[in-house]
PDB file of N, CA and C in Angstrom:
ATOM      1  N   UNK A   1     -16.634-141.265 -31.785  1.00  0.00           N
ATOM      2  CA  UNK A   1     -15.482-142.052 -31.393  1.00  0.00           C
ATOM      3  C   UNK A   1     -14.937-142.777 -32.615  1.00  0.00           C
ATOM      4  N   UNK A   2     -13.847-142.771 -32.820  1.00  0.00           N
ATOM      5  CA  UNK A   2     -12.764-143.419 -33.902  1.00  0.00           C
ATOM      6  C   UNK A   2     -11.534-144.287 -33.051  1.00  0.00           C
ATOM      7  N   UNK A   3     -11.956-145.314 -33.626  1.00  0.00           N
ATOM      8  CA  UNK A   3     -10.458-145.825 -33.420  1.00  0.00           C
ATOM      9  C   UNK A   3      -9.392-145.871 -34.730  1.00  0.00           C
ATOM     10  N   UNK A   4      -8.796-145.192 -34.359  1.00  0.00           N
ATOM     11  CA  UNK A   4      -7.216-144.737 -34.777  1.00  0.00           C
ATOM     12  C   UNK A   4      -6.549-145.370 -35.148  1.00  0.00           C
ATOM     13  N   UNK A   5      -5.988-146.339 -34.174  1.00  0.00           N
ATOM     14  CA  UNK A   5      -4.636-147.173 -34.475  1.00  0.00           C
ATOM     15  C   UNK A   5      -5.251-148.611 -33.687  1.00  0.00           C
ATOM     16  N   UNK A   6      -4.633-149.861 -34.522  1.00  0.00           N
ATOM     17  CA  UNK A   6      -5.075-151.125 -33.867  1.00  0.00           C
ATOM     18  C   UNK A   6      -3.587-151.801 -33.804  1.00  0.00           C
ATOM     19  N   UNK A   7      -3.357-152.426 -32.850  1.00  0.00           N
ATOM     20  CA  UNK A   7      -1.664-152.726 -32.581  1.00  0.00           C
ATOM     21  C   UNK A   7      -2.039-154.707 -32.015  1.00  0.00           C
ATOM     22  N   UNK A   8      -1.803-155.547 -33.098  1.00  0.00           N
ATOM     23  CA  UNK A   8      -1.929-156.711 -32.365  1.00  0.00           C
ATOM     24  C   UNK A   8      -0.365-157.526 -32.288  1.00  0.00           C
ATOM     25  N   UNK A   9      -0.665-158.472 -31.410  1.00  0.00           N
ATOM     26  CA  UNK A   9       0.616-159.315 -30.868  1.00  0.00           C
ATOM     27  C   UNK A   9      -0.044-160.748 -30.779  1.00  0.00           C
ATOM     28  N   UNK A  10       0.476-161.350 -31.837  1.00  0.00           N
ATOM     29  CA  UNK A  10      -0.038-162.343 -31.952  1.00  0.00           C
ATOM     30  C   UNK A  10       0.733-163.599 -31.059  1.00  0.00           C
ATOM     31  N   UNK A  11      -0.058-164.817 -30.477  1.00  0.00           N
ATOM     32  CA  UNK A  11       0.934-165.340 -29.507  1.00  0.00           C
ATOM     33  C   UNK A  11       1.018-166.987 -30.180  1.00  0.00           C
ATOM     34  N   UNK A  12       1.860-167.179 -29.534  1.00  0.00           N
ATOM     35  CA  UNK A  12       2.703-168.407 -29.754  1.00  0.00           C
ATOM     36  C   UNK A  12       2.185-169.977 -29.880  1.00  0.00           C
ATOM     37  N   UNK A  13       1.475-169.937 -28.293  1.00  0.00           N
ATOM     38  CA  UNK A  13       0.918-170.814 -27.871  1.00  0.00           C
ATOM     39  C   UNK A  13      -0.125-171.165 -28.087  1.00  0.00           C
ATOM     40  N   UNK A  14      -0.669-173.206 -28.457  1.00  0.00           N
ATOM     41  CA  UNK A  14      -2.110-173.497 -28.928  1.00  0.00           C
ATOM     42  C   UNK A  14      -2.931-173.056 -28.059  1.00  0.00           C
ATOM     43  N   UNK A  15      -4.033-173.003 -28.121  1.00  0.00           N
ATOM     44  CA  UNK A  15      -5.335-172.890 -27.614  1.00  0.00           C
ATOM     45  C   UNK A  15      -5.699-171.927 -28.318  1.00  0.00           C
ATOM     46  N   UNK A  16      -7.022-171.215 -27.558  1.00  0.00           N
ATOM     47  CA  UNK A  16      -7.988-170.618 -27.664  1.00  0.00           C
ATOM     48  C   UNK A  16      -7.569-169.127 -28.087  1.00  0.00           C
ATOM     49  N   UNK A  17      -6.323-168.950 -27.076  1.00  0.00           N
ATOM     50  CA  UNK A  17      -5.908-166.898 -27.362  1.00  0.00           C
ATOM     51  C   UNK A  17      -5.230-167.263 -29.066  1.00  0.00           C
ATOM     52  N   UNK A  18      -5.731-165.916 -29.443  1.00  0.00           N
ATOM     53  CA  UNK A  18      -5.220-166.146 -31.061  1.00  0.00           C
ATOM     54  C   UNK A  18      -4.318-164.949 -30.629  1.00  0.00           C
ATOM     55  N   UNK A  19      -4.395-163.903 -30.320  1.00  0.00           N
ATOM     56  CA  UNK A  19      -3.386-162.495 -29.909  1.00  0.00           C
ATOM     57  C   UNK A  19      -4.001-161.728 -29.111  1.00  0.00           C
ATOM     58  N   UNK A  20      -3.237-160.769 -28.577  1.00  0.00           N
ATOM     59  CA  UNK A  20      -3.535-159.760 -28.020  1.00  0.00           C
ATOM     60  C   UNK A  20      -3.802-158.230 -28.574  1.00  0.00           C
ATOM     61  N   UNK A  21      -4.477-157.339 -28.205  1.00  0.00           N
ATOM     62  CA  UNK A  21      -4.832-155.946 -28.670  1.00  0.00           C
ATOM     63  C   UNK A  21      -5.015-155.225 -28.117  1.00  0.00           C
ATOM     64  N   UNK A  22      -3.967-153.911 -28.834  1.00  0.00           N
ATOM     65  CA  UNK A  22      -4.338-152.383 -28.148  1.00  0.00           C
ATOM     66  C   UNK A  22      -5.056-151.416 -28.982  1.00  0.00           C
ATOM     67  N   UNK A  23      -5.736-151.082 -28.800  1.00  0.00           N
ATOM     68  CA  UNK A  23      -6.299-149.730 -29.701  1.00  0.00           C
ATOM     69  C   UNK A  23      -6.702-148.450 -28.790  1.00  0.00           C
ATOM     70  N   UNK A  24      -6.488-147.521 -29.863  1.00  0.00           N
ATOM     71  CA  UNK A  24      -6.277-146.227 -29.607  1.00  0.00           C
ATOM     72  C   UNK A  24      -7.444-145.697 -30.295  1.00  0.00           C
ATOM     73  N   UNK A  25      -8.445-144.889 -29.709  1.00  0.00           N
ATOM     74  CA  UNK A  25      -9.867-144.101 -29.537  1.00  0.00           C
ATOM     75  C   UNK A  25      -9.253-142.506 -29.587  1.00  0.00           C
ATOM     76  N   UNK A  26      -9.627-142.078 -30.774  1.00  0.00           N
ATOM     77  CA  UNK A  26      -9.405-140.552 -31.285  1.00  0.00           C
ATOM     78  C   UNK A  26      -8.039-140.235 -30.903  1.00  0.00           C
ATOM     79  N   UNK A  27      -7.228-141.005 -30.954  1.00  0.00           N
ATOM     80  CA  UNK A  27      -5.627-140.657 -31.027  1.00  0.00           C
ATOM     81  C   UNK A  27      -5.173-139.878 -29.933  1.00  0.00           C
ATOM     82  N   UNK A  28      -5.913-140.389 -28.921  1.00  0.00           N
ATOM     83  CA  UNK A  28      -6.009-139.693 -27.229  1.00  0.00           C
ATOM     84  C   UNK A  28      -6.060-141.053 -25.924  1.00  0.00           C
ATOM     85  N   UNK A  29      -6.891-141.923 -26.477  1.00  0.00           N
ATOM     86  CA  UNK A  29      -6.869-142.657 -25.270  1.00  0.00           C
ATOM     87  C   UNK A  29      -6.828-144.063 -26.033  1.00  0.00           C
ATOM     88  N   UNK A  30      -5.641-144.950 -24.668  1.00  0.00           N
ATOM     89  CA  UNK A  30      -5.532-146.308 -25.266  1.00  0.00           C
ATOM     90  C   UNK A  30      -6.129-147.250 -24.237  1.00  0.00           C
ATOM     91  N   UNK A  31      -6.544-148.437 -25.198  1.00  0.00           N
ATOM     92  CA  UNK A  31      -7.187-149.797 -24.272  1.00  0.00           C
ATOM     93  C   UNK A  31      -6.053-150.930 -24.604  1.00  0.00           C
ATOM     94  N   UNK A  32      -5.271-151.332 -23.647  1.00  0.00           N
ATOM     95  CA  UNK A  32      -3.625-152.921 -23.861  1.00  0.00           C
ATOM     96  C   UNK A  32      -4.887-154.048 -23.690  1.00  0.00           C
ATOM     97  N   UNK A  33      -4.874-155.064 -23.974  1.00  0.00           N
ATOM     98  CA  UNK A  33      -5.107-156.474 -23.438  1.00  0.00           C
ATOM     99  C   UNK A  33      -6.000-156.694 -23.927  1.00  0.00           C
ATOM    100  N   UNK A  34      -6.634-156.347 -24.687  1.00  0.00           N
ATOM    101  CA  UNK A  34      -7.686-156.964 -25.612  1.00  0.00           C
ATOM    102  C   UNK A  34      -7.448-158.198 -25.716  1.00  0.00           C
ATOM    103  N   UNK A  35      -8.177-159.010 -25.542  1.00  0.00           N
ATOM    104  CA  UNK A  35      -7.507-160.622 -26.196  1.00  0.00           C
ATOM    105  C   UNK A  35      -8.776-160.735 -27.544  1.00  0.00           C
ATOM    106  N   UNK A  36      -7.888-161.891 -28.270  1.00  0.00           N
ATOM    107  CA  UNK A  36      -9.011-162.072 -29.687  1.00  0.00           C
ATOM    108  C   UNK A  36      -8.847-163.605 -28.833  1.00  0.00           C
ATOM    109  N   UNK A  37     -10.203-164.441 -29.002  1.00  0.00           N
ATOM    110  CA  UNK A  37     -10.537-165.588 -28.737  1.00  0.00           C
ATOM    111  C   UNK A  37     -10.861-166.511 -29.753  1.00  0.00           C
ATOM    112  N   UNK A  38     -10.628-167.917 -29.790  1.00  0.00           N
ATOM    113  CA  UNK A  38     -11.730-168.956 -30.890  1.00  0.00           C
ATOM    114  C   UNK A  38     -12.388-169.367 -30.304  1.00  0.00           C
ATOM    115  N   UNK A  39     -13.727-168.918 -30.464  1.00  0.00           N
ATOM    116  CA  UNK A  39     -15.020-169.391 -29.660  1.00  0.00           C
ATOM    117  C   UNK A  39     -15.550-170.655 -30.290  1.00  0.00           C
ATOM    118  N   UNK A  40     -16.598-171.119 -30.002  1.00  0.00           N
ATOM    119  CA  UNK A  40     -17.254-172.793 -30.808  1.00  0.00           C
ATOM    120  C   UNK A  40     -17.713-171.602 -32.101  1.00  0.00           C
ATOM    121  N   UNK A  41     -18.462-170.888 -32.007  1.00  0.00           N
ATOM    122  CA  UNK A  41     -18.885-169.735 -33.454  1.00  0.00           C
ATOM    123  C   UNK A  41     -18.213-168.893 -34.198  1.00  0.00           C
ATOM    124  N   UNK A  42     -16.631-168.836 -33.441  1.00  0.00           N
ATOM    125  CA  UNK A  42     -15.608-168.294 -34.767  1.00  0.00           C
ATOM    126  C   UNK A  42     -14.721-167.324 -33.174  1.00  0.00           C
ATOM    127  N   UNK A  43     -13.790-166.003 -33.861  1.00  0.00           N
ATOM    128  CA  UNK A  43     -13.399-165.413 -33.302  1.00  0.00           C
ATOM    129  C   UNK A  43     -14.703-164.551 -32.488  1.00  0.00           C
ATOM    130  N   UNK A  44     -13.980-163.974 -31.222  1.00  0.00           N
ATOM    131  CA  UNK A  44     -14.365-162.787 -30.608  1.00  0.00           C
ATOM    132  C   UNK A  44     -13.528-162.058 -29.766  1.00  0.00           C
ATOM    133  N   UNK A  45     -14.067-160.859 -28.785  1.00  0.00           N
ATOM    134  CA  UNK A  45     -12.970-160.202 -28.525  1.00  0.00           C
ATOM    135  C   UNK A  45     -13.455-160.229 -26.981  1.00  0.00           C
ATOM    136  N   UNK A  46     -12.128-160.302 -26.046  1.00  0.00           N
ATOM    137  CA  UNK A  46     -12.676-160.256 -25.026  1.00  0.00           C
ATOM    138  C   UNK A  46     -11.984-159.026 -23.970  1.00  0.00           C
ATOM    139  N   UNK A  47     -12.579-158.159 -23.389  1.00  0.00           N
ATOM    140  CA  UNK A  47     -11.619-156.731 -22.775  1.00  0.00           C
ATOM    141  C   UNK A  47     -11.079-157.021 -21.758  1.00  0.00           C
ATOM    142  N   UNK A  48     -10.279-155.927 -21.536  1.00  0.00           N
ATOM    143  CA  UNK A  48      -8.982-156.772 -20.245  1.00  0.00           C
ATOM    144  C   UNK A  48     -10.087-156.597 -19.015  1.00  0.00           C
ATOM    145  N   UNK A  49      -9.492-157.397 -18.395  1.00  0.00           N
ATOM    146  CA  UNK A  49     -10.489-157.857 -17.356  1.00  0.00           C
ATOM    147  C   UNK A  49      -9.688-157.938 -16.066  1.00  0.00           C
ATOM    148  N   UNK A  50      -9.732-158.329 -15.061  1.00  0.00           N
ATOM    149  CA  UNK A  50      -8.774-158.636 -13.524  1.00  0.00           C
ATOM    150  C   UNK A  50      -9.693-159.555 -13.031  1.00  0.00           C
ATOM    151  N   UNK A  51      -8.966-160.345 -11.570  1.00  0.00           N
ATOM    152  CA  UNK A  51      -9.575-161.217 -10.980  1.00  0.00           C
ATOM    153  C   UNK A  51     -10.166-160.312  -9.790  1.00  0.00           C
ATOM    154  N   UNK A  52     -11.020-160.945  -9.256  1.00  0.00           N
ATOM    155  CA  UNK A  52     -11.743-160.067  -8.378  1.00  0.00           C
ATOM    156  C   UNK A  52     -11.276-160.847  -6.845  1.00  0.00           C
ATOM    157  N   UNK A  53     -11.823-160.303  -5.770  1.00  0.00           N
ATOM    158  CA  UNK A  53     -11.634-160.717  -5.016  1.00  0.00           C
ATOM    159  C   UNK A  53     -12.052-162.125  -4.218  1.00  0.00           C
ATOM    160  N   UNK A  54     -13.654-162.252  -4.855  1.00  0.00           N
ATOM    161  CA  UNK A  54     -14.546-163.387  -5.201  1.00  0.00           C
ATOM    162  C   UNK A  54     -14.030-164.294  -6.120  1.00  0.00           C
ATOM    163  N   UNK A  55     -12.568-164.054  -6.864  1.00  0.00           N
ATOM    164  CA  UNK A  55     -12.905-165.621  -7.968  1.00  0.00           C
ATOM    165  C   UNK A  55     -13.295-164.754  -9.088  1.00  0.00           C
ATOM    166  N   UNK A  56     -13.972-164.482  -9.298  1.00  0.00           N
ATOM    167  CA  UNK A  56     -14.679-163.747 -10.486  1.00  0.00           C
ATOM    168  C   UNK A  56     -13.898-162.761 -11.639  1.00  0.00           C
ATOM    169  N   UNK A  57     -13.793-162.696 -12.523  1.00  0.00           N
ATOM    170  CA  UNK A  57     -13.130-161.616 -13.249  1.00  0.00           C
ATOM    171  C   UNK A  57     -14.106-161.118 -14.030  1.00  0.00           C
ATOM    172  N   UNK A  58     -13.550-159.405 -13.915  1.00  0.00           N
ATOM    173  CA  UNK A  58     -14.172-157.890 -14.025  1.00  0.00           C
ATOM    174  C   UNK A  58     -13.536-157.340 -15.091  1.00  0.00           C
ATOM    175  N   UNK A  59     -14.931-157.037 -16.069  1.00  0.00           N
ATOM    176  CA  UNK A  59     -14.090-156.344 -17.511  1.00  0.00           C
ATOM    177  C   UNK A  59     -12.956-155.053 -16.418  1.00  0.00           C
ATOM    178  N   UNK A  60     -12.394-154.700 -17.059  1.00  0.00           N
ATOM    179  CA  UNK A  60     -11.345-153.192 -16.378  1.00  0.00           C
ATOM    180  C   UNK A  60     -11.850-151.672 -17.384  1.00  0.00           C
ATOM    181  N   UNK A  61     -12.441-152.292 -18.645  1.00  0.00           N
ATOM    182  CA  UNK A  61     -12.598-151.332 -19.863  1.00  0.00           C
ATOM    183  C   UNK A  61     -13.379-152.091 -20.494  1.00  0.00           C
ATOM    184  N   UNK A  62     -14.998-151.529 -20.540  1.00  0.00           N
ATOM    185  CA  UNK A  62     -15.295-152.034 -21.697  1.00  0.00           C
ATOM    186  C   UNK A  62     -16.604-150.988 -21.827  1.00  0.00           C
ATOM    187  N   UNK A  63     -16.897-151.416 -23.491  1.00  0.00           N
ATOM    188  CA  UNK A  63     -18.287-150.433 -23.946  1.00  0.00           C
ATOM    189  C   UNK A  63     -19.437-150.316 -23.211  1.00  0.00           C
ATOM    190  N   UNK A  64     -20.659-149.160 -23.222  1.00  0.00           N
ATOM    191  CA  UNK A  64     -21.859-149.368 -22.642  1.00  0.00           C
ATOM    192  C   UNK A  64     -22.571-149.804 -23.478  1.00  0.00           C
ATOM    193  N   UNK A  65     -22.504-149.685 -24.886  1.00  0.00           N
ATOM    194  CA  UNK A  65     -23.744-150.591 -25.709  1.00  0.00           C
ATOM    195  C   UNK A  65     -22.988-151.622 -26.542  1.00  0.00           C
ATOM    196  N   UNK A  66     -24.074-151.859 -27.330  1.00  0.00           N
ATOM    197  CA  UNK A  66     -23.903-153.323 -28.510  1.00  0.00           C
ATOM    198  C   UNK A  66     -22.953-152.607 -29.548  1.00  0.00           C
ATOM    199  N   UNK A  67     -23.673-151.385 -29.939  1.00  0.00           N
ATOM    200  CA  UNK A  67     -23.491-151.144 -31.425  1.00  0.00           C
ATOM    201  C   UNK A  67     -21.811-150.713 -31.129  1.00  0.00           C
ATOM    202  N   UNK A  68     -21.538-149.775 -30.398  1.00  0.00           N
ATOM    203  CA  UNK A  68     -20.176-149.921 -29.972  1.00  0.00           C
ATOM    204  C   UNK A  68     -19.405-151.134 -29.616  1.00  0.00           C
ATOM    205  N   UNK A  69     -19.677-151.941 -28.817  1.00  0.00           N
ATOM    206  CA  UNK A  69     -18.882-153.082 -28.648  1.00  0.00           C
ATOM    207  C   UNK A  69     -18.661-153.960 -29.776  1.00  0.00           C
ATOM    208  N   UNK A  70     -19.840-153.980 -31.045  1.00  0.00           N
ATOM    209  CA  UNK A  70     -19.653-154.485 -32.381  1.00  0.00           C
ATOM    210  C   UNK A  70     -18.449-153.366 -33.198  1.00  0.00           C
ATOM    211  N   UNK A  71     -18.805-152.484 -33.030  1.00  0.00           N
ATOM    212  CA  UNK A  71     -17.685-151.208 -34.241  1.00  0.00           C
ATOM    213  C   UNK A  71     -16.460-152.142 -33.271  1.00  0.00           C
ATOM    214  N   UNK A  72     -15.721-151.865 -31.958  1.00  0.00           N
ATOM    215  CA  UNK A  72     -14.743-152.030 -32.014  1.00  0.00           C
ATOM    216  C   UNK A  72     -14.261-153.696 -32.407  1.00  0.00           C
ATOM    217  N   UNK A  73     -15.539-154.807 -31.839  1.00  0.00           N
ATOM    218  CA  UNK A  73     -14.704-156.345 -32.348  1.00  0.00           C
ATOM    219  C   UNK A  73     -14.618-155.808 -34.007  1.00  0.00           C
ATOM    220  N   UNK A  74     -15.397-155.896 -34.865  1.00  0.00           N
ATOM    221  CA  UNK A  74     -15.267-155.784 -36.187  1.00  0.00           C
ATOM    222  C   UNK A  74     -13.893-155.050 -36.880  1.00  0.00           C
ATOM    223  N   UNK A  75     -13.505-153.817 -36.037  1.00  0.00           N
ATOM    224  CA  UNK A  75     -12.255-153.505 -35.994  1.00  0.00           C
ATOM    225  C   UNK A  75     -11.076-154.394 -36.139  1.00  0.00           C
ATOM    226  N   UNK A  76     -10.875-154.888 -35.304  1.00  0.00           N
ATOM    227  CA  UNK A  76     -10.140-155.731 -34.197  1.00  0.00           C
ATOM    228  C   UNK A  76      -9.917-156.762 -34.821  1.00  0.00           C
ATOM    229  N   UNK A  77     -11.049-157.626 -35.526  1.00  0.00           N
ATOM    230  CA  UNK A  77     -11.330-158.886 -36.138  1.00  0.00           C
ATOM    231  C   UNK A  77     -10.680-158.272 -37.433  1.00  0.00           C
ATOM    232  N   UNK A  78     -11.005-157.270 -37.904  1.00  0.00           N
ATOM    233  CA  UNK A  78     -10.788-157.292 -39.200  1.00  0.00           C
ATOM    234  C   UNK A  78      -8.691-156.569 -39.411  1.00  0.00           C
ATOM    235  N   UNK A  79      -8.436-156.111 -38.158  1.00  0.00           N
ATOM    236  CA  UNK A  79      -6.936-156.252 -38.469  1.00  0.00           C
ATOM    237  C   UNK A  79      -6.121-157.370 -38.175  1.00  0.00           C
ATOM    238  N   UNK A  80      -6.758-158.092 -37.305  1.00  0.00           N
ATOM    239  CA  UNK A  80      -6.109-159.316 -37.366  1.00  0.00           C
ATOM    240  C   UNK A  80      -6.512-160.204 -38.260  1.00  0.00           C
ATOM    241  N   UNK A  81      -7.135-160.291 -39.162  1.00  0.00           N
ATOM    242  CA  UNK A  81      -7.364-160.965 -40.159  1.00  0.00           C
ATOM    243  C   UNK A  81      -6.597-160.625 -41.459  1.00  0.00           C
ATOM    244  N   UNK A  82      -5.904-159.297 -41.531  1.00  0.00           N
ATOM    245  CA  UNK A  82      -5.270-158.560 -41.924  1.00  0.00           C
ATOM    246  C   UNK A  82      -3.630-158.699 -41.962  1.00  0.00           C
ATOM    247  N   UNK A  83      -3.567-158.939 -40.225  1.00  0.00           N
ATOM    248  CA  UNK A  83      -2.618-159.648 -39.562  1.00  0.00           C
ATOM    249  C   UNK A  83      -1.979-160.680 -40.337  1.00  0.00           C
ATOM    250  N   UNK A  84      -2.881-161.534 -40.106  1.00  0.00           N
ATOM    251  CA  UNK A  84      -2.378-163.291 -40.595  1.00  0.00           C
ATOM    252  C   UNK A  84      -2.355-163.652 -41.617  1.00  0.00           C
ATOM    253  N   UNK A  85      -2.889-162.307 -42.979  1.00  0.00           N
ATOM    254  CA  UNK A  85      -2.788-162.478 -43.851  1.00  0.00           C
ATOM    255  C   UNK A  85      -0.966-162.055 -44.516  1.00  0.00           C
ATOM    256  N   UNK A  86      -0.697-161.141 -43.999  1.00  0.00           N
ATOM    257  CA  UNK A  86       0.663-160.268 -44.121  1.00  0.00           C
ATOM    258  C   UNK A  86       1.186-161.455 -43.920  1.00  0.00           C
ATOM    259  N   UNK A  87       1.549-162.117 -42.511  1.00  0.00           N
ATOM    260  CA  UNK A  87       2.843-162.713 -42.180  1.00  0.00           C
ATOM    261  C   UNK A  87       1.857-163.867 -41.481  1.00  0.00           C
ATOM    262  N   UNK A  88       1.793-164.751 -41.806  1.00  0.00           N
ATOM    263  CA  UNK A  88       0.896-166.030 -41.153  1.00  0.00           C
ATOM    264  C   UNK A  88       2.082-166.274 -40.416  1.00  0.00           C
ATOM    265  N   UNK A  89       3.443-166.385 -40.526  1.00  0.00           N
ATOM    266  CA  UNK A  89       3.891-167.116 -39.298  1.00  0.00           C
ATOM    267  C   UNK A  89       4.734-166.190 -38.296  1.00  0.00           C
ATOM    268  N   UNK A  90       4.269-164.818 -37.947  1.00  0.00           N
ATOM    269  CA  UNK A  90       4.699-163.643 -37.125  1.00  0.00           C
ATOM    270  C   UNK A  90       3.783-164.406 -36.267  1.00  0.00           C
ATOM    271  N   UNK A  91       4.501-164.234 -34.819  1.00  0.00           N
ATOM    272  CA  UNK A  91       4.147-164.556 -33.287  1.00  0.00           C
ATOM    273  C   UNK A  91       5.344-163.972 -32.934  1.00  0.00           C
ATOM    274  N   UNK A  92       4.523-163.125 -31.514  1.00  0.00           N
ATOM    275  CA  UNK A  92       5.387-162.332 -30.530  1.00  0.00           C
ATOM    276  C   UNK A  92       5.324-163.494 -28.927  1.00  0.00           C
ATOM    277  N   UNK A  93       6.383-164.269 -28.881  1.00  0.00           N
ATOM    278  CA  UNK A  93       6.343-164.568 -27.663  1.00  0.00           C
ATOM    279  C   UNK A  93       5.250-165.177 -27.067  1.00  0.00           C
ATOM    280  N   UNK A  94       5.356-165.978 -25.591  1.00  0.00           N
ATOM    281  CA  UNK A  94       4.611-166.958 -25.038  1.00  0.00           C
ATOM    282  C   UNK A  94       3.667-165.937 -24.273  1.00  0.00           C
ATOM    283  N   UNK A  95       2.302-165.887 -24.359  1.00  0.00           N
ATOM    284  CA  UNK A  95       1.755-165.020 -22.812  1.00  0.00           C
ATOM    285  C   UNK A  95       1.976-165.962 -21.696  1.00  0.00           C
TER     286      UNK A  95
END
């Protein structure tokens, strides 16, 4: 598995969401809504998720192991770091 293409949208508003992310896995299949987070220990990534019927929200897409779920944050982390280096003051809109 390769990810291909990393597409972020960085948002507007303070808090915690730093942007949003899509990436594309062997130039065949895409994952929208990635969010990048500021956790108390730095960034992380969190997969789109829905509310459940309980209250609860349910990844919608996400990895079965570590070592994968690390390749893609490290990805992810490292184009948006990439990101904010290009254009620190590019923001797409309010989520």
């Amino acid at each position: 598995m390769q990810i291909t293409d990393v597409r972020v949208r960085k948002v507007a508003k303070e808090g915690k969401l730093k942007a949003v992310v899509s990436i594309t896995i062997d130039d065949e299949f895409v994952v929208h809504d990635i969010k990048v987070i500021e956790g108390e220990k730095g960034l992380f990534i969190a997969m789109p998720s829905k509310k459940a019927l309980d209250g609860e929200y349910r990844d919608i897409a996400h990895p079965i192991n570590s070592g994968t779920r690390e390749r893609i944050q490290t990805t992810i982390l490292g184009k948006y770091e990439q990101t904010l280096e290009e254009d620190p003051e590019a923001v797409i809109g309010e989520m």
